[in-house]
N, C-alpha and C. Protein backbone atom coordinates (compact mmCIF):
# COMPACT_ATOMS: atom_id res chain seq x y z
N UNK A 1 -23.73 34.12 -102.34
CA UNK A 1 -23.77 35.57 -102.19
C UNK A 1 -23.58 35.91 -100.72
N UNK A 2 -23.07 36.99 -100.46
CA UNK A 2 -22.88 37.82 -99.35
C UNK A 2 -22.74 39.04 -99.09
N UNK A 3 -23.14 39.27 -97.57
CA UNK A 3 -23.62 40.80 -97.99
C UNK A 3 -23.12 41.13 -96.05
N UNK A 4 -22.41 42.41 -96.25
CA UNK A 4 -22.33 42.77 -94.90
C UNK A 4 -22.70 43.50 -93.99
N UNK A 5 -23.00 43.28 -92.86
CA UNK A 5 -23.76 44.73 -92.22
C UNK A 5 -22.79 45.75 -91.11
N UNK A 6 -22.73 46.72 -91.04
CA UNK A 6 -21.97 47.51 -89.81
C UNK A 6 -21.84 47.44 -88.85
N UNK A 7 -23.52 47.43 -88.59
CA UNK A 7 -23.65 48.07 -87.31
C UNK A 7 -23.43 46.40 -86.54
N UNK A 8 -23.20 46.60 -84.74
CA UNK A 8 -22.03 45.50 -84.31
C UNK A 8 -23.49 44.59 -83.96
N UNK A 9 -24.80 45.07 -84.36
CA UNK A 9 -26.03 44.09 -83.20
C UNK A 9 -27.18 44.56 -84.60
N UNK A 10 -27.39 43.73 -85.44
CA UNK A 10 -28.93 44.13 -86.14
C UNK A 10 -29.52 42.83 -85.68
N UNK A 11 -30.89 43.87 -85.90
CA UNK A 11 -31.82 42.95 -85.94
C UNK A 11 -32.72 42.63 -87.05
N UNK A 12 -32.88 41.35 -87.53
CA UNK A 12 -33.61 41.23 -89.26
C UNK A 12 -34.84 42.18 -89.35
N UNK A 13 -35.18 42.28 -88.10
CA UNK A 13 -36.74 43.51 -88.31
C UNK A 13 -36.28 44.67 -89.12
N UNK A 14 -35.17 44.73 -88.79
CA UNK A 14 -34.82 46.77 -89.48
C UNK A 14 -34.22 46.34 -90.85
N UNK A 15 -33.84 45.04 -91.53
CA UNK A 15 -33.91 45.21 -92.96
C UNK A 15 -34.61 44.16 -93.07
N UNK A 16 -35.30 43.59 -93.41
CA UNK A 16 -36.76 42.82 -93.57
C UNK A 16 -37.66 43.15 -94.87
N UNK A 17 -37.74 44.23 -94.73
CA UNK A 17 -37.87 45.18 -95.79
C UNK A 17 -37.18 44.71 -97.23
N UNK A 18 -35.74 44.87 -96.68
CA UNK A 18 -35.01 45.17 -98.44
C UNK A 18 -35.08 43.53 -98.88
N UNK A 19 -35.56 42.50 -98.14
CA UNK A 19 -35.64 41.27 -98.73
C UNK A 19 -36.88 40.91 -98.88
N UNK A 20 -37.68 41.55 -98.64
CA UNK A 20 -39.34 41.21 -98.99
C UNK A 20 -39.43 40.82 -100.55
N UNK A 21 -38.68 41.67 -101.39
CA UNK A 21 -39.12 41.49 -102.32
C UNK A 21 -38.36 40.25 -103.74
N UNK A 22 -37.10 40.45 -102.81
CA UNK A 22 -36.08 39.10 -102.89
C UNK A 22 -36.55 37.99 -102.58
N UNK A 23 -37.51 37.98 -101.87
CA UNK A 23 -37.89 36.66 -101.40
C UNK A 23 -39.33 36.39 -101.82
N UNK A 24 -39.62 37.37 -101.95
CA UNK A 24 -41.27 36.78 -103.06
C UNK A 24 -40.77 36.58 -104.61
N UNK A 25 -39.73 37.48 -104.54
CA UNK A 25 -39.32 36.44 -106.25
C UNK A 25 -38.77 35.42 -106.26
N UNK A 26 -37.82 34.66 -105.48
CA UNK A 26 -37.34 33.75 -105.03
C UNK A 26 -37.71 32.85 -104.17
N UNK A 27 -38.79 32.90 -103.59
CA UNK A 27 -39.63 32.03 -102.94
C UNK A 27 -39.96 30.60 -103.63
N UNK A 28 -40.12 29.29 -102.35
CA UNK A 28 -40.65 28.27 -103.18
C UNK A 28 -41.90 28.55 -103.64
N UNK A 29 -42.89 29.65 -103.62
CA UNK A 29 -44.06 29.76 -104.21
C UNK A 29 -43.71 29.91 -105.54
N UNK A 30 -43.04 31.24 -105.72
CA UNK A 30 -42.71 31.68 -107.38
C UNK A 30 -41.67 30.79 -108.24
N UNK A 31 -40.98 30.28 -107.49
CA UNK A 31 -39.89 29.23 -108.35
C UNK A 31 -41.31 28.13 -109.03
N UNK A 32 -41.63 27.56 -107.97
CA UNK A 32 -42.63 26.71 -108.27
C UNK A 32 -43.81 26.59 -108.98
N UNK A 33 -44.33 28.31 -109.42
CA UNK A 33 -45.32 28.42 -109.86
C UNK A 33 -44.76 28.80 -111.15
N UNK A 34 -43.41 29.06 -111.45
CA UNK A 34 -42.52 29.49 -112.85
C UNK A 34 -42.42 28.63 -113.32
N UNK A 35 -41.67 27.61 -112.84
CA UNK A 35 -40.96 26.33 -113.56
C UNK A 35 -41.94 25.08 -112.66
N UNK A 36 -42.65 25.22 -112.36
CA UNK A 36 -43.21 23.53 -111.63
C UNK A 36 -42.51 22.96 -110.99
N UNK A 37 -41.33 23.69 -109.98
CA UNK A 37 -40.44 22.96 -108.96
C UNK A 37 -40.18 23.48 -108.00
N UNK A 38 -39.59 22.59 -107.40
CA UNK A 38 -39.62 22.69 -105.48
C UNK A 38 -37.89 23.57 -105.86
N UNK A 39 -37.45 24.44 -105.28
CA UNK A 39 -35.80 24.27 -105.01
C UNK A 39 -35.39 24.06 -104.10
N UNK A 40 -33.95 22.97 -104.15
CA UNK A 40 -33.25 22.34 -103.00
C UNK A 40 -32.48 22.92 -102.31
N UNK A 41 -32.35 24.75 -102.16
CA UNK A 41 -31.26 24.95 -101.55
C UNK A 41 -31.78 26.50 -101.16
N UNK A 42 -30.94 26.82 -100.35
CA UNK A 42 -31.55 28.38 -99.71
C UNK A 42 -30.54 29.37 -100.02
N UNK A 43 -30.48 30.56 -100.23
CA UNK A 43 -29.32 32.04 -100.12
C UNK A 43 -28.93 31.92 -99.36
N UNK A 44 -27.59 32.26 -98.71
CA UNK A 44 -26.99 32.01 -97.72
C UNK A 44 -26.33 33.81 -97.48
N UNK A 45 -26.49 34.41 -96.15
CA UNK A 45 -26.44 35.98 -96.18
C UNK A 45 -25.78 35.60 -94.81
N UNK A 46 -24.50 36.49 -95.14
CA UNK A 46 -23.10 37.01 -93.71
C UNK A 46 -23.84 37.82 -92.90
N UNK A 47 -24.53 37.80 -91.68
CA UNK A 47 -24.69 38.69 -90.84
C UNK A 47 -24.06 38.75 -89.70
N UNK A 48 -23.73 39.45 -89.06
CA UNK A 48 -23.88 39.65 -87.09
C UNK A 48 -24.59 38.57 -86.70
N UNK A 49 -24.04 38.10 -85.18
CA UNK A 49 -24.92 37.46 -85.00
C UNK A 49 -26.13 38.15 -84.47
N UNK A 50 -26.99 37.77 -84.14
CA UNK A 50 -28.44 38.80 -83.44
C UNK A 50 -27.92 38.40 -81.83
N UNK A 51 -28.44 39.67 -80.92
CA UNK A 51 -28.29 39.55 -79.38
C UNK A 51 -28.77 38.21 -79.22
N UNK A 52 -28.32 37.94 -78.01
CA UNK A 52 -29.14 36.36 -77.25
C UNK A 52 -30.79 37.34 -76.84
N UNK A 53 -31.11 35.96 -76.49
CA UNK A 53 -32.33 36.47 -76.38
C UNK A 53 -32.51 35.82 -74.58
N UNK A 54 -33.00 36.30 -73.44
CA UNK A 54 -33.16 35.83 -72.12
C UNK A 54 -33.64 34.28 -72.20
N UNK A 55 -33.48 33.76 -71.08
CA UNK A 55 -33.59 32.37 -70.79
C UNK A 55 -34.99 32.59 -70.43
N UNK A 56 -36.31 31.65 -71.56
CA UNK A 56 -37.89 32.19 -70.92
C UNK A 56 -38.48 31.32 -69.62
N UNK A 57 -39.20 31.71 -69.31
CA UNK A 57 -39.81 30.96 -68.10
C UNK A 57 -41.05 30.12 -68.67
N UNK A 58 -40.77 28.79 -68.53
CA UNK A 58 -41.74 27.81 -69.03
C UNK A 58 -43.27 27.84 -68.76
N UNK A 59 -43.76 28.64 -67.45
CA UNK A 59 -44.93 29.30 -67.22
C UNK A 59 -45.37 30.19 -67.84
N UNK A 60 -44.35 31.14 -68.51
CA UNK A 60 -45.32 32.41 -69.22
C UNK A 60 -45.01 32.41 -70.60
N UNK A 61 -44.22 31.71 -71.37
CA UNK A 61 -43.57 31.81 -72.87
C UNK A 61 -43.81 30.46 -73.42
N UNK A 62 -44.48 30.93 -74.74
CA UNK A 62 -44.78 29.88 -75.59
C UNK A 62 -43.63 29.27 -76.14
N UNK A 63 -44.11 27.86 -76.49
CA UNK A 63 -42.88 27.28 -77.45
C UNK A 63 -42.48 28.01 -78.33
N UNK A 64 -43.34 28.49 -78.98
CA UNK A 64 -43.10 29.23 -80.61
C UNK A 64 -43.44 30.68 -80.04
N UNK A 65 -42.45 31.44 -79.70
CA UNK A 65 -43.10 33.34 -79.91
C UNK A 65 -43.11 33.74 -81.33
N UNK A 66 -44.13 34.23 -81.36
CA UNK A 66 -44.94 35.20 -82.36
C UNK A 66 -44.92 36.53 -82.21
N UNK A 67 -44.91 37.38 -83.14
CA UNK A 67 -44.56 39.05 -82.96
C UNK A 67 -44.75 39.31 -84.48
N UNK A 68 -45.23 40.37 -84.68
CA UNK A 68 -45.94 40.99 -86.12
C UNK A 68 -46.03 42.46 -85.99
N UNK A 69 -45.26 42.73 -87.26
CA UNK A 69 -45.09 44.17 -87.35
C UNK A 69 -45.28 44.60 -89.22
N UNK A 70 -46.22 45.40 -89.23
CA UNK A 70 -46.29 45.70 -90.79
C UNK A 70 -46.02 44.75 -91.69
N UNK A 71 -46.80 43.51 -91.48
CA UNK A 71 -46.88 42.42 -92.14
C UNK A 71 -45.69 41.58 -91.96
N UNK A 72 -44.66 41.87 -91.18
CA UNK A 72 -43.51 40.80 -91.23
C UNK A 72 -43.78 39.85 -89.79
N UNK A 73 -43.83 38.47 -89.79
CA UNK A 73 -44.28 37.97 -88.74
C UNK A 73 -42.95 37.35 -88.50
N UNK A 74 -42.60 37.37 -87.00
CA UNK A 74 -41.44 36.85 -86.75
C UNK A 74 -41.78 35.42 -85.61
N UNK A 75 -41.63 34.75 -86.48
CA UNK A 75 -41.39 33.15 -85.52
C UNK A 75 -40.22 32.61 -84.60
N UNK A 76 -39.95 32.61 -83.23
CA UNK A 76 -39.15 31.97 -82.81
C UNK A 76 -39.06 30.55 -82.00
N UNK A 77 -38.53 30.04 -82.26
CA UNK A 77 -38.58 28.57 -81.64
C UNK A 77 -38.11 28.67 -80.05
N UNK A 78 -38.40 28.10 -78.98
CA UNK A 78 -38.11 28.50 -78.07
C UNK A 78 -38.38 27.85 -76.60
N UNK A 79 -37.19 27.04 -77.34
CA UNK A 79 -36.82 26.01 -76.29
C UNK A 79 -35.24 26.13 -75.70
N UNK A 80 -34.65 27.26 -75.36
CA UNK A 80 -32.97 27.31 -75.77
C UNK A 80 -32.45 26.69 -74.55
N UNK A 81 -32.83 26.05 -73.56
CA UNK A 81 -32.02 25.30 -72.36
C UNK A 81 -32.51 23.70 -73.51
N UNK A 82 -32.74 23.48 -74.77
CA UNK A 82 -32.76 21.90 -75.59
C UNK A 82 -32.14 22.60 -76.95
N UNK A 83 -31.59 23.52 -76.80
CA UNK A 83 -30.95 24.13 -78.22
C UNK A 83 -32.09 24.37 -79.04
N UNK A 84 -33.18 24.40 -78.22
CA UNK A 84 -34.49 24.26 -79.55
C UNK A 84 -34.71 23.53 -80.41
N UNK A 85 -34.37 22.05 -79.72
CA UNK A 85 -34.33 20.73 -80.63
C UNK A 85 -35.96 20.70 -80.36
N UNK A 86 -36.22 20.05 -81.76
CA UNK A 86 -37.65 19.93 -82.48
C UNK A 86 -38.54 18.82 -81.38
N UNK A 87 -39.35 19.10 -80.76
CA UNK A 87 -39.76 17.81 -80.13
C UNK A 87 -41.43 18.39 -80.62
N UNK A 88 -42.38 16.95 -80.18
CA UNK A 88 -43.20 16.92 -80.91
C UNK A 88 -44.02 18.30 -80.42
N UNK A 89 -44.19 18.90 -79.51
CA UNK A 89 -44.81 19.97 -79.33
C UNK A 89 -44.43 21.08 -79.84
N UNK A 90 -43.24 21.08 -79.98
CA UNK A 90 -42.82 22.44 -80.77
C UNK A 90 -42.75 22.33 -82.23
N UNK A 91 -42.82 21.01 -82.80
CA UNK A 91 -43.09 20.84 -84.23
C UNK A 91 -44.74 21.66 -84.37
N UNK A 92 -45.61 20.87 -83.52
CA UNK A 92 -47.19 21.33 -83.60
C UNK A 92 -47.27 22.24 -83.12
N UNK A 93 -46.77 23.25 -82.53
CA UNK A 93 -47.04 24.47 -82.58
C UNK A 93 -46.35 25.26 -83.19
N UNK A 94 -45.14 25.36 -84.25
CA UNK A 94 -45.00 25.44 -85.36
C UNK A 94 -45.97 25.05 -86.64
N UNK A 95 -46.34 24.49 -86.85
CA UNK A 95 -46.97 24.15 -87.84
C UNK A 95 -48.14 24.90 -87.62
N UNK A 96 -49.16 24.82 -86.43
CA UNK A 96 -50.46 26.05 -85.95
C UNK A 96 -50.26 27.31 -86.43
N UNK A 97 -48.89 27.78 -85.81
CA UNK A 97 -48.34 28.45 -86.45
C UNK A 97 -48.51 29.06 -87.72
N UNK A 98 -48.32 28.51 -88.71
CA UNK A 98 -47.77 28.29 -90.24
C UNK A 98 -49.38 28.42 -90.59
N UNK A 99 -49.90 27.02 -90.19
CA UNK A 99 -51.47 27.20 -91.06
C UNK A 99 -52.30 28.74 -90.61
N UNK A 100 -51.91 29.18 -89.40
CA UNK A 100 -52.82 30.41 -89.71
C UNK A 100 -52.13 31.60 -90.65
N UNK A 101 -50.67 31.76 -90.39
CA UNK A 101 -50.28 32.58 -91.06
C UNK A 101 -50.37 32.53 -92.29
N UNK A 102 -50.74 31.43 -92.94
CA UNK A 102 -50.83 31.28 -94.39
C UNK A 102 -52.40 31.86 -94.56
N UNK A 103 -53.11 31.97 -93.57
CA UNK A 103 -54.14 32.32 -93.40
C UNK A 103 -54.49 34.20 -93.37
N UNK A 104 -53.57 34.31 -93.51
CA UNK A 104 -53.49 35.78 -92.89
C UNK A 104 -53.01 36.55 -94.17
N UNK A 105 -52.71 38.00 -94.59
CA UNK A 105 -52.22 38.77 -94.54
C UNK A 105 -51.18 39.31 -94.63
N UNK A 106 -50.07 38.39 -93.86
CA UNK A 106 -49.02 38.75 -93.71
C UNK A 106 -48.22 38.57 -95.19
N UNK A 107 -46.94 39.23 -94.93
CA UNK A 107 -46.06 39.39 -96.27
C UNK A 107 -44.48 38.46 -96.39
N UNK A 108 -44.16 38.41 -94.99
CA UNK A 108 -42.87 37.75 -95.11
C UNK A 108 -42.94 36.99 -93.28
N UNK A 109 -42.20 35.63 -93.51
CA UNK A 109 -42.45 34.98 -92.29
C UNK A 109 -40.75 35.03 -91.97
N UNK A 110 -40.32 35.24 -90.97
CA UNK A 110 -38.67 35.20 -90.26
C UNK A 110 -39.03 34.39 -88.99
N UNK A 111 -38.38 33.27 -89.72
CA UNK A 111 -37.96 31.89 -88.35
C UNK A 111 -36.35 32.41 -87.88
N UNK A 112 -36.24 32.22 -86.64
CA UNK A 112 -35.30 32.49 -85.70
C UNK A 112 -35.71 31.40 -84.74
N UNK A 113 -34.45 31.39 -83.67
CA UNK A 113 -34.62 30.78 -82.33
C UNK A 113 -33.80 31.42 -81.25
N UNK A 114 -34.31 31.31 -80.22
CA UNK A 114 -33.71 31.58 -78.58
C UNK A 114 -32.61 30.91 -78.76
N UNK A 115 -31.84 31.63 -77.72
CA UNK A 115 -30.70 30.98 -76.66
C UNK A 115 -29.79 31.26 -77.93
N UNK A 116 -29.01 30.11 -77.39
CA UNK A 116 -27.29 29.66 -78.09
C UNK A 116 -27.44 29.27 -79.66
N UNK A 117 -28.36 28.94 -79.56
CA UNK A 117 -28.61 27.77 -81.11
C UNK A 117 -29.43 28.00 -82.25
N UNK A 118 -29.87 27.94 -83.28
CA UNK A 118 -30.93 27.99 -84.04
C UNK A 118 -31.70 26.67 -83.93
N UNK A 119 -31.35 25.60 -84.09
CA UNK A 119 -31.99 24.32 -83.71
C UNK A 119 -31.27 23.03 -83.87
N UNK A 120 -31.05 22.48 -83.14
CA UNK A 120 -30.00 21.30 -82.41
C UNK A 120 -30.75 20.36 -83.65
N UNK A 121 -31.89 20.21 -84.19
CA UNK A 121 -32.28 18.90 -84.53
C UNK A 121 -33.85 18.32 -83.81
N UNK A 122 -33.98 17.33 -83.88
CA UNK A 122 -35.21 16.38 -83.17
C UNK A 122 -34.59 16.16 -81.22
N UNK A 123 -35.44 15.93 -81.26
CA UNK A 123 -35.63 15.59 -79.48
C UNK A 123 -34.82 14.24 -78.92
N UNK A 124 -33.50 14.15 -78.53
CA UNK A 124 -33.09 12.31 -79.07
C UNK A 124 -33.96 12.00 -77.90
N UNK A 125 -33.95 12.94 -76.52
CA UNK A 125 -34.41 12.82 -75.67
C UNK A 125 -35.77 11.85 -75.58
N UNK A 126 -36.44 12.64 -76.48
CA UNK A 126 -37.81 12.43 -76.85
C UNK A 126 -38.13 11.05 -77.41
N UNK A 127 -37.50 11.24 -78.33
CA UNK A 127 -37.36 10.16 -79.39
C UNK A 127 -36.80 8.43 -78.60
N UNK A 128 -35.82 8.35 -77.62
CA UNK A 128 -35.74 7.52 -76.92
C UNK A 128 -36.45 6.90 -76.00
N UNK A 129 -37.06 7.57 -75.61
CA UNK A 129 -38.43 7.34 -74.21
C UNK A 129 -39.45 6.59 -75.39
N UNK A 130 -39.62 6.09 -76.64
CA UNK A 130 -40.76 5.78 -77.18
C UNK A 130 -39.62 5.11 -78.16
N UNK A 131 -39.39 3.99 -78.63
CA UNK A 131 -38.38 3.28 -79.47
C UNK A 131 -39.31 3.07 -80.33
N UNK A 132 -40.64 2.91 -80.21
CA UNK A 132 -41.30 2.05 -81.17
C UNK A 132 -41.50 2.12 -82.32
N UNK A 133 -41.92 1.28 -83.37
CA UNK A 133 -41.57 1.73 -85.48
C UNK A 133 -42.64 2.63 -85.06
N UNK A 134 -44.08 3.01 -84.50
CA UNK A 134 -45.07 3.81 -84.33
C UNK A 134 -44.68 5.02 -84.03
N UNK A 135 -44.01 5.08 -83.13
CA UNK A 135 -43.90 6.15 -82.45
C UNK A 135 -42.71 7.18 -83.80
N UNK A 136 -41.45 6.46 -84.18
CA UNK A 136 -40.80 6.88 -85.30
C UNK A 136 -41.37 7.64 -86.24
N UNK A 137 -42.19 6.48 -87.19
CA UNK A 137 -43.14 6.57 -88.29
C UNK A 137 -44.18 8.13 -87.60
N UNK A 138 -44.80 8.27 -86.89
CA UNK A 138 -45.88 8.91 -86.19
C UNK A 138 -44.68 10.78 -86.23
N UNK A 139 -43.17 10.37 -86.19
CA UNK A 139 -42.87 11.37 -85.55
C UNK A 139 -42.28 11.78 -86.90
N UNK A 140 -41.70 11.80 -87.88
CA UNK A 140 -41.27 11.50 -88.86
C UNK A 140 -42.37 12.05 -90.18
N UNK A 141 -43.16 11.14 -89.97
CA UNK A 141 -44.38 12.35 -90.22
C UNK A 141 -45.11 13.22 -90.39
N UNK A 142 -44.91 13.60 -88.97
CA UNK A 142 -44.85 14.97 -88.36
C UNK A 142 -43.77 16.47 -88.96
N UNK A 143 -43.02 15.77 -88.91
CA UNK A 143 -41.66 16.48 -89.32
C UNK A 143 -41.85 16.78 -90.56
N UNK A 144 -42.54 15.65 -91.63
CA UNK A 144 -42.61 15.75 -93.16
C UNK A 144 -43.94 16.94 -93.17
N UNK A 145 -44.56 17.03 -92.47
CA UNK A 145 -45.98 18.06 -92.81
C UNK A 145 -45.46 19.16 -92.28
N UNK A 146 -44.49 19.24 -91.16
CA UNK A 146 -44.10 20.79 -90.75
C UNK A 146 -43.22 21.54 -92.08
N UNK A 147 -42.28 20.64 -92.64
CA UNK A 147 -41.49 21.41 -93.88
C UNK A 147 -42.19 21.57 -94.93
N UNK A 148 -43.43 20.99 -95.11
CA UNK A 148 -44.12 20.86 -96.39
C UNK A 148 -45.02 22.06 -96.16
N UNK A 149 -45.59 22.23 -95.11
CA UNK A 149 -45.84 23.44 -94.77
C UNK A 149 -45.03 24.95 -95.07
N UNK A 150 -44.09 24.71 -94.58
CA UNK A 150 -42.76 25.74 -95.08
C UNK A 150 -42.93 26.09 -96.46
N UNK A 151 -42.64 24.73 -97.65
CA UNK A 151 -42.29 24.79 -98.43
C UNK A 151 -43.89 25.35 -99.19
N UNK A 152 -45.31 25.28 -99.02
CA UNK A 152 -46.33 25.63 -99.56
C UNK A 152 -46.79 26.72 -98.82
N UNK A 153 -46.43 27.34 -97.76
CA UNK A 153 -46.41 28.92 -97.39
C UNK A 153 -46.78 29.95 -98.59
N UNK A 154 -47.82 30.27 -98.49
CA UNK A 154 -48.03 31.31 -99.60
C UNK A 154 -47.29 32.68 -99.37
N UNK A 155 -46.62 32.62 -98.19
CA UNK A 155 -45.78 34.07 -98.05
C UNK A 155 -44.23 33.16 -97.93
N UNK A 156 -43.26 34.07 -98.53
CA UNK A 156 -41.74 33.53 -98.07
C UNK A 156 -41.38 33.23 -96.59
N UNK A 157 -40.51 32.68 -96.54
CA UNK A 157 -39.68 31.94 -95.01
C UNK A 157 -38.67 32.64 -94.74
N UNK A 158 -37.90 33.68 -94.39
CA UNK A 158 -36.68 33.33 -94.15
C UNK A 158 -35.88 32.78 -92.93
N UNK A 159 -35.25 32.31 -93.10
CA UNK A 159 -34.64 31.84 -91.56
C UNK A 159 -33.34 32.47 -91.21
N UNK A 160 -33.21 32.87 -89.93
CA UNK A 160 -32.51 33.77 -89.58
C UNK A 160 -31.58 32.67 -88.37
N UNK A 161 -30.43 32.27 -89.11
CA UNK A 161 -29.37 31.10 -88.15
C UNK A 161 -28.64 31.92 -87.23
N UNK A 162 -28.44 31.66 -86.05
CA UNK A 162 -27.23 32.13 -85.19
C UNK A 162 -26.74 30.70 -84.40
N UNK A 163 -25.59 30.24 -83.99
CA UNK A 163 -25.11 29.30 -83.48
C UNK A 163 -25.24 27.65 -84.45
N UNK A 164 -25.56 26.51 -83.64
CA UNK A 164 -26.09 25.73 -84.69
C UNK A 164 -27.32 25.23 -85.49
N UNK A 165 -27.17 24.70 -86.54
CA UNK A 165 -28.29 24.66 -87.17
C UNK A 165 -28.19 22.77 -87.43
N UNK A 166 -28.69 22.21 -86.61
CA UNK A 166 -27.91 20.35 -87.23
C UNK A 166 -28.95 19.50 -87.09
N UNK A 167 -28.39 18.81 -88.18
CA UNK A 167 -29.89 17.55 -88.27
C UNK A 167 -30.95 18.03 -89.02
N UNK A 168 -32.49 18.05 -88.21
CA UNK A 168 -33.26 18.74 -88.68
C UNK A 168 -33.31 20.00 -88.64
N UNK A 169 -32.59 20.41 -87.86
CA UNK A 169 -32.63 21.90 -87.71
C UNK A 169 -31.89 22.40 -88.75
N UNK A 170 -31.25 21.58 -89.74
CA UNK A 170 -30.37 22.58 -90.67
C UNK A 170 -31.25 21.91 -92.02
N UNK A 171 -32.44 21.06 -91.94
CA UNK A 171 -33.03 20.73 -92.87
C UNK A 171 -34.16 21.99 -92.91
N UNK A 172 -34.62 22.15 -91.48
CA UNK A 172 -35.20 23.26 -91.71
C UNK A 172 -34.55 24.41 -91.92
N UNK A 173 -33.77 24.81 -91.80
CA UNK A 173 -32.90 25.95 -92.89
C UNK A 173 -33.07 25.68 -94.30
N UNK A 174 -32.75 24.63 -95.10
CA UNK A 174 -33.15 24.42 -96.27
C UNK A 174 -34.15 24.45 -97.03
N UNK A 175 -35.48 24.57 -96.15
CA UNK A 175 -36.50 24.46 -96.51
C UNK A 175 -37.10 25.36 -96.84
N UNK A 176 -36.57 26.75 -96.10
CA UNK A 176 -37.27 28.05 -95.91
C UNK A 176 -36.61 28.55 -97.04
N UNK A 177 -37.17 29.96 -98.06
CA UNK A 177 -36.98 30.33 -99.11
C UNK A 177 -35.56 31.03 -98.93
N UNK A 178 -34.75 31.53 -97.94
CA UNK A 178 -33.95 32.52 -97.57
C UNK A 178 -33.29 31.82 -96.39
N UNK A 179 -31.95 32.14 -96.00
CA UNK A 179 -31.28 32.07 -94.96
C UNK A 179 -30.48 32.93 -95.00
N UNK A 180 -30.38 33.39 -93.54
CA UNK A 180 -29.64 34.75 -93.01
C UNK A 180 -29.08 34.27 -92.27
N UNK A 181 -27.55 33.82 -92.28
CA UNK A 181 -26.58 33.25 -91.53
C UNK A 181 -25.62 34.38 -90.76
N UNK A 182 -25.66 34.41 -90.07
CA UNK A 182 -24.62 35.00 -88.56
C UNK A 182 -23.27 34.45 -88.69
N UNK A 183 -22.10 34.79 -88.72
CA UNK A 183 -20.81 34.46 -88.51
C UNK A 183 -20.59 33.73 -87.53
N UNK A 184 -22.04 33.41 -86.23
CA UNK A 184 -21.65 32.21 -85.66
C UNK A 184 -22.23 31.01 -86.16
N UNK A 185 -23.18 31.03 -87.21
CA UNK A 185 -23.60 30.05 -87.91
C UNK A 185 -22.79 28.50 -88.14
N UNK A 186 -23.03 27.41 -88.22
CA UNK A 186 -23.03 26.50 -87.56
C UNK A 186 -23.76 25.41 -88.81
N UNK A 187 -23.18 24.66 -89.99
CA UNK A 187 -24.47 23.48 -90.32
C UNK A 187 -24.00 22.41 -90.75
N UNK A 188 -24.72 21.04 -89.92
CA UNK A 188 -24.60 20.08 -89.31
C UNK A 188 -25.06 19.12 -89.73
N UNK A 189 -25.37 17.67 -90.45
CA UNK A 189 -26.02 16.52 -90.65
C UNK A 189 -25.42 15.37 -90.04
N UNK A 190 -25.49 15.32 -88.51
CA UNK A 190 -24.25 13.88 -88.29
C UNK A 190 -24.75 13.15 -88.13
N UNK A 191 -26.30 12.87 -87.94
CA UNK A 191 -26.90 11.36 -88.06
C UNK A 191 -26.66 11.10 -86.66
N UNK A 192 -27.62 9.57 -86.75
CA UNK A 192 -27.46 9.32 -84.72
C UNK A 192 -27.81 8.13 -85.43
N UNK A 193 -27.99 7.55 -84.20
CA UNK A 193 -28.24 6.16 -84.21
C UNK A 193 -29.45 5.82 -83.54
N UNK A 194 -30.04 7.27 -83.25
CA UNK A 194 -31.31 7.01 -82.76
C UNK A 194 -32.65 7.40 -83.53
N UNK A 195 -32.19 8.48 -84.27
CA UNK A 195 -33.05 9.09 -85.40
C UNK A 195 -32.37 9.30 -86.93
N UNK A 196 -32.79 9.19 -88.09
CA UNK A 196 -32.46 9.90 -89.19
C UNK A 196 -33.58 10.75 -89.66
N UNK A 197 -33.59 11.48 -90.54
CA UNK A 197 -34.56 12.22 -90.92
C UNK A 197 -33.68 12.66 -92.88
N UNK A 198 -34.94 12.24 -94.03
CA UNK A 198 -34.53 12.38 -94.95
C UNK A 198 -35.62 12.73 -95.68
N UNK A 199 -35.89 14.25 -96.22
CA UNK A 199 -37.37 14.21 -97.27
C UNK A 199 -37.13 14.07 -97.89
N UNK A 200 -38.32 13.14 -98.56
CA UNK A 200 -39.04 12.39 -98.96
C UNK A 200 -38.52 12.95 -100.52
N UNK A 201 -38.34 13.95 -100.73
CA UNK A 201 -38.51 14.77 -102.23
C UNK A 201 -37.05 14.55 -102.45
N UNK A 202 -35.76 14.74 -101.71
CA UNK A 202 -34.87 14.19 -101.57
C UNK A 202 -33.96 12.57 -101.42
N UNK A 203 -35.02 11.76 -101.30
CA UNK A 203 -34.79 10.70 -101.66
C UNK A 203 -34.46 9.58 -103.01
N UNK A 204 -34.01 8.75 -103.25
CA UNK A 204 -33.49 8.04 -103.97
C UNK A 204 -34.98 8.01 -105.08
């Protein structure tokens, strides 16, 4: 499905709204609580891309910005000088994230990211400085409780792509109940030779 918008710059806050309710019926909560299953795949929606967002200053801006308006909480990842590749701090504060909002009130969760990218993937950076099966296993892990989180969110996900989405970063697109793709949208699985990443529910 696809759907187009006019105006040359929206932002998901000003229709947020008309998918609230698209996405609590379509959510992995209600699929799951209908039929007893997870679903493997997300809506895919033509938008604009959204403005860039400023380059933040590592002193005053969290990994993850948070912003809440009439129950819609908007998550951004926000690392955009690493494309907002997943490293272990921004997985865990994502996930902090997640467990309170599931905690809360709120009605609809919108993942986005800074800069150029929606999310490059895992950290190879990261991931190389520590080779070890521990450190893998330990990180991998990690990764499996942040989507599982996603996926048991008692409020919907949507994710809102601009630029690329690869690796994990386009697994986490899959995960979330909704995706709102930008015409610069971008999705990616090329594998490395330093990391793979495959859930678990998706496996052989």
């Amino acid at each position: 499905m696809a759907r187009e918008y006019a105006a040359e710059s929206v932002d998901v806050n000003d229709f947020a709204p008309d998918f609230i309710g698209l996405a609590m019926r379509y959510s992995n909560t209600a699929i799951r609580n209908r039929f007893g299953a997870t679903p493997t795949s997300s809506f895919l929606w033509e938008l604009p891309r959204p403005a860039m967002t400023p380059t933040p200053s590592a002193e005053t801006d969290p990994i993850v910005r948070r912003a809440e308006s009439n129950g819609v909480v908007r998550l951004t990842l926000n690392r955009p000088q690493a494309r907002n590749s997943l490293s272990r701090a921004l997985m865990g504060a994502l996930e902090d994230a997640l467990d309170d909002i599931a905690q809360s009130d709120a009605r609809v969760v919108i993942l986005g990211g800074a800069g150029p990218a929606f999310c490059a993937g895992h950290d190879l950076k990261e991931i190389r400085a520590d080779a070890r099966r521990e450190s893998y296993e330990a990180l991998f892990a990690q990764c499996s409780r942040l989507m599982q989180a996603i996926v048991t969110l008692p409020q919907p996900v949507i994710a809102q792509i601009h630029g690329p989405a690869s690796a994990a970063g386009c697994q986490l697109v899959a995960t979330c109940d909704l995706a709102l793709a930008g015409r610069s949208a971008r999705f990616a699985t090329p594998g490395s030779i330093s990391a793979c990443f495959v859930p678990r529910r998706w496996s052989p």
